[in-house]
N, C-alpha and C. Protein backbone atom coordinates (compact mmCIF):
# COMPACT_ATOMS: atom_id res chain seq x y z
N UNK A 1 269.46 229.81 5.42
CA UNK A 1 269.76 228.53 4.79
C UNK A 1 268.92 227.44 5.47
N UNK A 2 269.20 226.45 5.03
CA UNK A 2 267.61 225.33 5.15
C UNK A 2 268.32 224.79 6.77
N UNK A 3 267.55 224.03 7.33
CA UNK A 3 268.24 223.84 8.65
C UNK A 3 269.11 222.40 8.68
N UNK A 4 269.08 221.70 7.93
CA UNK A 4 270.30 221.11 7.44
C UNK A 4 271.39 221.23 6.60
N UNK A 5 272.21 220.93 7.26
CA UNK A 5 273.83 222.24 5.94
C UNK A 5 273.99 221.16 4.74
N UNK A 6 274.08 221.33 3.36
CA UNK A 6 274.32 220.34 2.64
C UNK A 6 275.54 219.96 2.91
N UNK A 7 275.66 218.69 2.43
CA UNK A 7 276.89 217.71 2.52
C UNK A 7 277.61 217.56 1.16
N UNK A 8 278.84 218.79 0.84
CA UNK A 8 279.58 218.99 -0.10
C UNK A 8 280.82 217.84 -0.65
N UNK A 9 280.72 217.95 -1.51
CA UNK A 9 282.33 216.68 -1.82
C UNK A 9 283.20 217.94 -2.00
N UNK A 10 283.79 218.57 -0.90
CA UNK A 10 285.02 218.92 -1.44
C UNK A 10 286.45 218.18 -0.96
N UNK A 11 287.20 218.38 -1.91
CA UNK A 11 288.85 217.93 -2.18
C UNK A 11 289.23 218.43 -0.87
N UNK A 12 290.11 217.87 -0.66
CA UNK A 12 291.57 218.33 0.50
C UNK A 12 292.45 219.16 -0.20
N UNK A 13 292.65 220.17 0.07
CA UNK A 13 293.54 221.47 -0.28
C UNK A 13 295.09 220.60 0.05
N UNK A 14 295.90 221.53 -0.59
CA UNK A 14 297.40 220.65 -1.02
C UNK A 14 298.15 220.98 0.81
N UNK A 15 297.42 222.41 1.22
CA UNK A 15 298.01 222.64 2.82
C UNK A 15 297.67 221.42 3.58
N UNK A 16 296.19 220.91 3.46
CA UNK A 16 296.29 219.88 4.03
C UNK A 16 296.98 218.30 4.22
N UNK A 17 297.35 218.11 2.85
CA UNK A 17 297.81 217.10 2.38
C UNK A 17 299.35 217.03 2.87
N UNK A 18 299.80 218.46 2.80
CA UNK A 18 301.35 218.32 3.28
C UNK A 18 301.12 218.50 5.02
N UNK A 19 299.86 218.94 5.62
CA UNK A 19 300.24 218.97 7.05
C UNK A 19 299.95 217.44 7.34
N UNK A 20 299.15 216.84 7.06
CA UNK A 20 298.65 215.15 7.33
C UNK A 20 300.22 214.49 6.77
N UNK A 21 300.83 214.63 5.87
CA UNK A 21 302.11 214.17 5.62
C UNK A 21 302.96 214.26 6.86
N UNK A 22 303.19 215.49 7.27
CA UNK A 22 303.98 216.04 8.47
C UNK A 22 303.74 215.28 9.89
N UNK A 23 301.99 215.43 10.18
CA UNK A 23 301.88 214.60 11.08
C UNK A 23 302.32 213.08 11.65
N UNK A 24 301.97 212.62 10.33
CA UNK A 24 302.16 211.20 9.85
C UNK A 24 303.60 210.43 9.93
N UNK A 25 304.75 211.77 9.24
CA UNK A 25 306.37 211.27 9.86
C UNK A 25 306.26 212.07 10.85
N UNK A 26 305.97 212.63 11.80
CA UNK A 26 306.09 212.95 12.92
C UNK A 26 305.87 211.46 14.24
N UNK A 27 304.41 211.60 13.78
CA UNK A 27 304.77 210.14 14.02
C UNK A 27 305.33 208.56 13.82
N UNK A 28 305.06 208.41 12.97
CA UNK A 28 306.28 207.67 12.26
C UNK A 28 307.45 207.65 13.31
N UNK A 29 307.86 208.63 12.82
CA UNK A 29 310.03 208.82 13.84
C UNK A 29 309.90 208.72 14.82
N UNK A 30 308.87 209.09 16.12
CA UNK A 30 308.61 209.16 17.41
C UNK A 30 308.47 207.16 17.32
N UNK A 31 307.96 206.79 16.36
CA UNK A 31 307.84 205.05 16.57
C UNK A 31 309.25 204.41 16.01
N UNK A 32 309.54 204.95 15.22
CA UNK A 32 310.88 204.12 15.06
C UNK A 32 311.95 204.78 16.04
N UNK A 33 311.71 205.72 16.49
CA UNK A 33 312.47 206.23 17.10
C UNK A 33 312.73 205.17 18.69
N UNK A 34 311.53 205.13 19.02
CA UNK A 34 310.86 204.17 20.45
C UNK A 34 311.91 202.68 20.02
N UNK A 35 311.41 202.19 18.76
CA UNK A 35 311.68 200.33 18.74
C UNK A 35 313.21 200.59 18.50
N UNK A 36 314.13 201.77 17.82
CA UNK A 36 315.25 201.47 17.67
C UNK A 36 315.94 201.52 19.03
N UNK A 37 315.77 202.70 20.19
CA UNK A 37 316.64 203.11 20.97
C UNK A 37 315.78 202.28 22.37
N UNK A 38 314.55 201.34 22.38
CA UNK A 38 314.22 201.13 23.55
C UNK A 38 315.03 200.34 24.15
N UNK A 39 315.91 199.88 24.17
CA UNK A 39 317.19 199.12 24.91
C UNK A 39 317.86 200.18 25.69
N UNK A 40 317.98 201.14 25.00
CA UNK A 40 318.60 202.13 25.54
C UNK A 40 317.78 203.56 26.90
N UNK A 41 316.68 202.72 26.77
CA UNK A 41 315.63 203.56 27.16
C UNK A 41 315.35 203.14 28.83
N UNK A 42 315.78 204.17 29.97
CA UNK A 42 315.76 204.04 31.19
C UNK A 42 314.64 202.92 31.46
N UNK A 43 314.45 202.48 32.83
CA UNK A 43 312.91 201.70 32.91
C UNK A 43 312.23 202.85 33.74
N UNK A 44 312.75 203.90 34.30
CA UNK A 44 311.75 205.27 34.82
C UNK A 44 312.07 206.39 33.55
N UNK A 45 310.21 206.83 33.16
CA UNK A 45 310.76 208.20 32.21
C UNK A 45 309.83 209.09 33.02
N UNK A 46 309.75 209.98 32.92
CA UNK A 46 309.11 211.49 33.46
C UNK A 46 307.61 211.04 32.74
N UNK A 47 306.53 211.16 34.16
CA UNK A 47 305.11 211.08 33.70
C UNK A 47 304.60 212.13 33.68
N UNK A 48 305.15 213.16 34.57
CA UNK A 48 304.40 214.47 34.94
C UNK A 48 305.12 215.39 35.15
N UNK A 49 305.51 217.02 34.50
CA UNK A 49 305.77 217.92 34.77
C UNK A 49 305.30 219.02 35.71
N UNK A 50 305.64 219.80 36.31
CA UNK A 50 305.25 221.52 36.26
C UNK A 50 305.35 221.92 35.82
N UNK A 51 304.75 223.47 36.00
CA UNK A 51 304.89 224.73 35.23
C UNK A 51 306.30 225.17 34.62
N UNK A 52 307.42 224.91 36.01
CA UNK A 52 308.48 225.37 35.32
C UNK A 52 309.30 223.75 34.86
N UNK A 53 308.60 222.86 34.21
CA UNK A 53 309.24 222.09 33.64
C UNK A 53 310.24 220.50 34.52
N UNK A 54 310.00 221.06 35.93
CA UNK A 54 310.62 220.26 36.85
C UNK A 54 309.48 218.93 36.61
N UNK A 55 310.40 217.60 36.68
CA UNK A 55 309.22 216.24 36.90
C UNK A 55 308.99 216.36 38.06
N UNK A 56 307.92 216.10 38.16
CA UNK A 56 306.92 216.05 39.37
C UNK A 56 306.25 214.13 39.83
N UNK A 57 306.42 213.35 38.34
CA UNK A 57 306.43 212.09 38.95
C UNK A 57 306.76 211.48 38.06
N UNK A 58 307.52 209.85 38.02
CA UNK A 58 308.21 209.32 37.28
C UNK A 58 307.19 208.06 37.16
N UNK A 59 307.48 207.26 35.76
CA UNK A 59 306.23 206.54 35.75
C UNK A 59 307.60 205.65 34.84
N UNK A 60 307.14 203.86 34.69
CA UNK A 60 307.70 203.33 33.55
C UNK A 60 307.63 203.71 31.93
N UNK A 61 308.94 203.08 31.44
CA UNK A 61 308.72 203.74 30.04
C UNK A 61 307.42 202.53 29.41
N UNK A 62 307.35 202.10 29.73
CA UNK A 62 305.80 201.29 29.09
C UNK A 62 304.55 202.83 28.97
N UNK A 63 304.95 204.00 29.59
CA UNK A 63 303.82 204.80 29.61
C UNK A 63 303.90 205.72 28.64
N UNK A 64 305.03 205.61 27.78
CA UNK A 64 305.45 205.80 26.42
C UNK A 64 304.17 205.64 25.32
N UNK A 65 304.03 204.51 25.04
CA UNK A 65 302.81 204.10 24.51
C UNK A 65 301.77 204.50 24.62
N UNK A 66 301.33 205.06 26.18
CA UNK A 66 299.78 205.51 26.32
C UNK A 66 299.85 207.06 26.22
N UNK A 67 300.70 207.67 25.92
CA UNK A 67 301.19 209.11 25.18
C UNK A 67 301.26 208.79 23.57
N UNK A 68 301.53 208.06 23.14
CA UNK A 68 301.95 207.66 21.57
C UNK A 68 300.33 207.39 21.44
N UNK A 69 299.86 206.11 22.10
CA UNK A 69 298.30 206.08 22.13
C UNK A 69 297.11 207.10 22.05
N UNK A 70 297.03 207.88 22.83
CA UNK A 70 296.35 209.21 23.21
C UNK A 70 296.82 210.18 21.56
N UNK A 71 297.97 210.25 21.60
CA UNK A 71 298.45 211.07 20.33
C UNK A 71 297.61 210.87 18.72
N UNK A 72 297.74 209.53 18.73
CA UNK A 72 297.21 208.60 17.60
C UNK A 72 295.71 208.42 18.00
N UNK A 73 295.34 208.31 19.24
CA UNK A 73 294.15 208.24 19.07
C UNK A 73 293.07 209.63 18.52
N UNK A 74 293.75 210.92 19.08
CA UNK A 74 293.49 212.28 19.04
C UNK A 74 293.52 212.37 17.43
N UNK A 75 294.61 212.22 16.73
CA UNK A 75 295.16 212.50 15.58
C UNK A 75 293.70 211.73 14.30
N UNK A 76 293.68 210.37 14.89
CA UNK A 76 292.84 209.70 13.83
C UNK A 76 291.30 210.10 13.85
N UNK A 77 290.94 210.48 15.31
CA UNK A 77 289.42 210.96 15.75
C UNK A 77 289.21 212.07 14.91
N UNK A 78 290.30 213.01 14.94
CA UNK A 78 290.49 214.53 13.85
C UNK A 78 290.06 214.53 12.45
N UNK A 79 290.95 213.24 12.27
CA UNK A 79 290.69 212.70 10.99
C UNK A 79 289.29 212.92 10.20
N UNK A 80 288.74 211.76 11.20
CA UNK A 80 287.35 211.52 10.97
C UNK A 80 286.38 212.60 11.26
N UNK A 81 286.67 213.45 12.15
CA UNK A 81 286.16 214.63 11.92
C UNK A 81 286.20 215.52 10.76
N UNK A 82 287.53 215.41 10.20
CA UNK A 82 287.45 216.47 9.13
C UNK A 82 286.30 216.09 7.76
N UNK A 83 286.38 215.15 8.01
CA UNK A 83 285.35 214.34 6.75
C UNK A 83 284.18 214.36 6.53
N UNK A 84 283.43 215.34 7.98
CA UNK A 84 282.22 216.05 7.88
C UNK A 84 281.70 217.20 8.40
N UNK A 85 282.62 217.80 7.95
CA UNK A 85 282.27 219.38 8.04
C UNK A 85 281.02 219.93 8.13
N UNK A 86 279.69 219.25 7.38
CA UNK A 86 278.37 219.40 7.51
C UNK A 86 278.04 219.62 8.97
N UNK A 87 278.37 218.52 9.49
CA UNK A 87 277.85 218.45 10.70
C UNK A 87 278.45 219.07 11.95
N UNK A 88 279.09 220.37 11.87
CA UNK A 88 280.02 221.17 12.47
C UNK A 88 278.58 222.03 12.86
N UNK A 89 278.86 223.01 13.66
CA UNK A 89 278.00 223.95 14.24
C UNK A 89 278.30 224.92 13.68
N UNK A 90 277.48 225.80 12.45
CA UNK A 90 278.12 226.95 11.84
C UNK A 90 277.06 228.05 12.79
N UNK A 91 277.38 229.27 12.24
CA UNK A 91 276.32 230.65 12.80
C UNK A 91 276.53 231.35 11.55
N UNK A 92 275.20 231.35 11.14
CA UNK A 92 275.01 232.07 9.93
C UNK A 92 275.63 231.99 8.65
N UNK A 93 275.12 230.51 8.02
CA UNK A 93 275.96 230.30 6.79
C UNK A 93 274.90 229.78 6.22
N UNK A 94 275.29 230.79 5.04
CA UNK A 94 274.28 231.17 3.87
C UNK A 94 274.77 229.99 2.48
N UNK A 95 273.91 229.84 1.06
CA UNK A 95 274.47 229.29 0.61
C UNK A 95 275.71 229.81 -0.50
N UNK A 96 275.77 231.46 0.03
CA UNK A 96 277.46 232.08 -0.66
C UNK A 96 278.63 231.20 0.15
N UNK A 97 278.42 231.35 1.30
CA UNK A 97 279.36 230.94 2.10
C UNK A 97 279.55 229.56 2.68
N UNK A 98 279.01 228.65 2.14
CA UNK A 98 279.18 227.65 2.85
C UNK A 98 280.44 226.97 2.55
N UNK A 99 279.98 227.03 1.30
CA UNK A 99 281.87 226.18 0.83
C UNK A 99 283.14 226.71 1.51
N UNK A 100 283.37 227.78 1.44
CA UNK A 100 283.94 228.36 2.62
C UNK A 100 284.50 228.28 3.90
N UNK A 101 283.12 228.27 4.19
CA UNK A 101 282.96 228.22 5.87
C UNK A 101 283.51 226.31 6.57
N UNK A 102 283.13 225.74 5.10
CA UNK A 102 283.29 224.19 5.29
C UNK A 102 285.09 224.19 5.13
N UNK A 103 285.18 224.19 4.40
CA UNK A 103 287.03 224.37 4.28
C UNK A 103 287.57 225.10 5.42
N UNK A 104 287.25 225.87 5.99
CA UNK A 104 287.44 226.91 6.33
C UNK A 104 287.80 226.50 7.57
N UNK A 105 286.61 225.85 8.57
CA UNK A 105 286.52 224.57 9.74
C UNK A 105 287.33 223.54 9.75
N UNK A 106 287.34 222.79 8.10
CA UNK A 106 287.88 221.82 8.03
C UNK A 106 289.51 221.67 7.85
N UNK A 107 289.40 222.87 7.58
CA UNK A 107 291.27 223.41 7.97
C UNK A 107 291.85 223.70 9.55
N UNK A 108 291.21 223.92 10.24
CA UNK A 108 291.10 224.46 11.81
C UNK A 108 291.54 222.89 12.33
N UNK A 109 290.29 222.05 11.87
CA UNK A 109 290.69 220.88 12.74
C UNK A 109 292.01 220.35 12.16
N UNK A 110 292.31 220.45 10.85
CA UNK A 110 293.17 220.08 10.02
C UNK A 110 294.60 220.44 10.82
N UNK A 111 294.43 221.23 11.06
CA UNK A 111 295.94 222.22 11.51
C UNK A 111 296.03 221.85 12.89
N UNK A 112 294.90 221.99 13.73
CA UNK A 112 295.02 221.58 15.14
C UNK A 112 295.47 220.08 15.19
N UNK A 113 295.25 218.98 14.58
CA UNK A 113 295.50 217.82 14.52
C UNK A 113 297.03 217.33 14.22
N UNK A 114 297.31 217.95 13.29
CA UNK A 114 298.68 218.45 13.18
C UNK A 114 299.79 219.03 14.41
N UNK A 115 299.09 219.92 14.60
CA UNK A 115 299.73 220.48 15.66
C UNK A 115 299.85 219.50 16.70
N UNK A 116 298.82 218.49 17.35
CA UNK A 116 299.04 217.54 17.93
C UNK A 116 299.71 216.34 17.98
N UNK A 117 299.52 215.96 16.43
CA UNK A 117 301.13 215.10 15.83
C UNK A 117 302.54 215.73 16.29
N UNK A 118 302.87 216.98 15.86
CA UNK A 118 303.88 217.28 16.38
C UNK A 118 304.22 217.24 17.98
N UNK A 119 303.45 217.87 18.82
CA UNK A 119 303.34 218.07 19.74
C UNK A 119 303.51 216.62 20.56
N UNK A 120 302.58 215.85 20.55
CA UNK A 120 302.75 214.26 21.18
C UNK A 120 304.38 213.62 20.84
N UNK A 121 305.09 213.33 20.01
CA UNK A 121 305.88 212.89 19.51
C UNK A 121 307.09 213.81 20.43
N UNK A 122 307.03 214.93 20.28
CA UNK A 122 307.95 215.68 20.96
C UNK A 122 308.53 215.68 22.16
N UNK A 123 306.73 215.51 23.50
CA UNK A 123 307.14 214.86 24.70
C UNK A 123 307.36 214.01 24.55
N UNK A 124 306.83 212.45 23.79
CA UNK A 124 307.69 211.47 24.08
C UNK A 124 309.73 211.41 23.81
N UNK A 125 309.77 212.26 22.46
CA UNK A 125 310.98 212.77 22.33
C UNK A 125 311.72 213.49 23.93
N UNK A 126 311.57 214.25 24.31
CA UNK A 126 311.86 215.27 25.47
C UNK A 126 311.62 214.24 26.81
N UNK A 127 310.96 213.35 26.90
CA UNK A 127 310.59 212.36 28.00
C UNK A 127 311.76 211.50 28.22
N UNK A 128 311.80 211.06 26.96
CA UNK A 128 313.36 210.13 26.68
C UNK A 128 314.77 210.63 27.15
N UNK A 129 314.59 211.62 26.58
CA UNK A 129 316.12 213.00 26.81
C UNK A 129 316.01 213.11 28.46
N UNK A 130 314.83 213.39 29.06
CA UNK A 130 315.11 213.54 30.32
C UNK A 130 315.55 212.03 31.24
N UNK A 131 314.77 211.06 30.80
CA UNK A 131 314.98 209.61 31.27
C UNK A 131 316.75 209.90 31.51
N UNK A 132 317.17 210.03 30.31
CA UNK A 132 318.75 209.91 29.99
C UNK A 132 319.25 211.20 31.20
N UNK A 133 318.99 211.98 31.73
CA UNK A 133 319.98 212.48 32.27
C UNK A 133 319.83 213.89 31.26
N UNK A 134 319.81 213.99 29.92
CA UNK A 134 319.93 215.18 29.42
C UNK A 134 318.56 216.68 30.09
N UNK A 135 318.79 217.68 29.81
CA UNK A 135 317.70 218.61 30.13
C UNK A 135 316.70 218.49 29.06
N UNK A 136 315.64 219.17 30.10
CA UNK A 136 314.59 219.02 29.75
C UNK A 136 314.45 220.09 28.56
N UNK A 137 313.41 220.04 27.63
CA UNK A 137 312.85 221.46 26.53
C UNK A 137 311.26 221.79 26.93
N UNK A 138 310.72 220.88 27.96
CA UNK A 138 309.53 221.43 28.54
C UNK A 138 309.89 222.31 29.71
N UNK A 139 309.18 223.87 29.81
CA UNK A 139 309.42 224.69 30.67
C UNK A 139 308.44 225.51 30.69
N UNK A 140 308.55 226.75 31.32
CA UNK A 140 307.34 227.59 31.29
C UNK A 140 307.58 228.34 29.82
N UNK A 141 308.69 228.30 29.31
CA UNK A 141 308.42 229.10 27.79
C UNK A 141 307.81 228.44 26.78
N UNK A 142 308.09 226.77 27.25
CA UNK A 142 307.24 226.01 25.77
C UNK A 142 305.98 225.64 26.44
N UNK A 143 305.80 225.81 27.48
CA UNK A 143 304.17 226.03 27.94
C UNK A 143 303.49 227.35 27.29
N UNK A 144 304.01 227.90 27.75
CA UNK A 144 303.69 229.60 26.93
C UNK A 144 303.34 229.20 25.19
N UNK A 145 304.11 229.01 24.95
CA UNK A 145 304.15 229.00 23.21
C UNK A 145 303.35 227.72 23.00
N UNK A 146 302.86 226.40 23.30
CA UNK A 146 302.21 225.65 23.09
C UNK A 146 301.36 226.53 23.35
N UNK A 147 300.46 226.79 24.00
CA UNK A 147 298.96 227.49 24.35
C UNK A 147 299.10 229.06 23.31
N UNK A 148 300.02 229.39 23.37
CA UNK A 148 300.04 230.33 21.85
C UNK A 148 299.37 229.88 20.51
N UNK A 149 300.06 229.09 20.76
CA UNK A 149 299.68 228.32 18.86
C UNK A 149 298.42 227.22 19.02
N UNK A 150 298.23 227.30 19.92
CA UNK A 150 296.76 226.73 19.49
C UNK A 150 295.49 227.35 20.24
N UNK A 151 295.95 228.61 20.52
CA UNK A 151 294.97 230.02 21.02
C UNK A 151 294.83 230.41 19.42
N UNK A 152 296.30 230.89 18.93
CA UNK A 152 296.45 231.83 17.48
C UNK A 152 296.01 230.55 16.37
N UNK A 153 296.22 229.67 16.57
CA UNK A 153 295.25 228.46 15.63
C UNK A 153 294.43 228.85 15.64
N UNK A 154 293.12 228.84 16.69
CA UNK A 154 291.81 228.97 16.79
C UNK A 154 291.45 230.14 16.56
N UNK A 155 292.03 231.56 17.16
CA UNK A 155 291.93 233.14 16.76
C UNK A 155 291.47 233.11 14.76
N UNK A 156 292.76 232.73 14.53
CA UNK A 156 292.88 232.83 13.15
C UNK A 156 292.06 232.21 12.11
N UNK A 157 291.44 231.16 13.13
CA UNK A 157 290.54 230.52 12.11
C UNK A 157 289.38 231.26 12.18
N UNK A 158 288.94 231.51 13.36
CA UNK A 158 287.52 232.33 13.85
C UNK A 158 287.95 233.66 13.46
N UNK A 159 289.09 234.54 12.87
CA UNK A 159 289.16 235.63 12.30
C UNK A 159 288.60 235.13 10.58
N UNK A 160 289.21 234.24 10.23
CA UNK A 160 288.67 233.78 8.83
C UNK A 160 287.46 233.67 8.53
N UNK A 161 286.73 232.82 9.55
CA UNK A 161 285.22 232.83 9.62
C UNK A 161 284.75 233.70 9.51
N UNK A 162 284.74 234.88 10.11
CA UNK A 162 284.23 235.72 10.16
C UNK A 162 284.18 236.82 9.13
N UNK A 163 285.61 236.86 8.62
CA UNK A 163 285.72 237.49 7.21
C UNK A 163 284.78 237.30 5.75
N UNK A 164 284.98 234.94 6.07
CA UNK A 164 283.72 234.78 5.23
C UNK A 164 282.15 235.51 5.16
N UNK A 165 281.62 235.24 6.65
CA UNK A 165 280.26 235.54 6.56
C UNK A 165 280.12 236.91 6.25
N UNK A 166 281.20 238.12 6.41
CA UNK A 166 281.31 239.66 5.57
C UNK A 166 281.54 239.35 4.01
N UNK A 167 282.49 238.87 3.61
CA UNK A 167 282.16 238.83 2.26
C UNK A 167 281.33 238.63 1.84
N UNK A 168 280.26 237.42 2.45
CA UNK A 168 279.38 236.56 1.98
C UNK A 168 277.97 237.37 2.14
N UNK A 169 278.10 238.28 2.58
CA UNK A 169 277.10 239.10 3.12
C UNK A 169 276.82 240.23 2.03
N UNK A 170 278.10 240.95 2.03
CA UNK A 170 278.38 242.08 0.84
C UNK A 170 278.11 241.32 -0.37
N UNK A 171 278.51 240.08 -0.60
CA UNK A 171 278.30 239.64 -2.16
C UNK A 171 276.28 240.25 -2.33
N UNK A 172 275.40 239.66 -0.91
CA UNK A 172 274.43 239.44 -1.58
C UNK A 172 273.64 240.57 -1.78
């Protein structure tokens, strides 16, 4: 294929549309969640964990925000990534496979971004709970399973890829 990838108009698939939804009240609730209950909200919340979930250092809840920040900032950068798939680093994409291979990427970041909506919102969720006295849900099992799902995110997408450039191969 030519050494610039063409630059396709394709649509957002309906998976995407409902995971960017998801993200979106994910965050959302993590913010109304913040302005309704911050009265109620210790002035120390947990800045830093370990492995097995113990805080390791306590920071003001003003540091709420630069987790909500970081989250939103990650989330919208994704964004804008997904919007040019062209300019992704493919290996070996032909013009069977490109459309493909472009969706294909552009679902990866799609889902990972997502996954990060959820994910951000959650510690600040779980940050709060601990502020209060309640237990924690960060531990070594949701360490485990976070790095699961966005190992098997990436596996699965690079298993897809790869399926493309075989089909795409056999077609020709």
């Amino acid at each position: 294929m030519e050494t610039n990838p063409p630059n396709l108009n394709l649509k957002m698939t309906a998976i995407e549309k409902l995971l960017n939804v998801l993200g979106i009240l994910s965050f959302s609730g993590v913010i109304v969640y913040i302005i309704f209950t911050w009265d109620a909200i210790p002035n120390q919340i947990p800045g830093h964990y370990n492995e097995a979930g113990e805080v390791t250092r306590w920071g003001g809840r003003e540091e709420l925000f630069i987790l909500l920040g970081i989250g939103l900032l990650l989330w919208f950068g994704m964004t804008v990534m997904e919007r040019f798939p062209h300019v992704y680093n493919y290996r070996n994409l032909t013009e069977a496979n490109v459309k493909g291979q472009y969706i294909n990427s552009r679902m990866l970041v799609n889902v990972l971004k997502n996954e990060i909506a959820i994910l951000f919102p959650f510690i600040i969720w779980n940050d709060i709970r601990v502020a209060r006295g309640l237990p924690s849900y960060i531990n070594t099992w949701s360490l485990v399973f976070i790095i699961l799902l966005f190992a098997g995110t990436i596996a699965f997408f690079i298993v897809l890829s790869s399926r493309l450039k075989k089909e795409a191969a056999n077609e020709s």
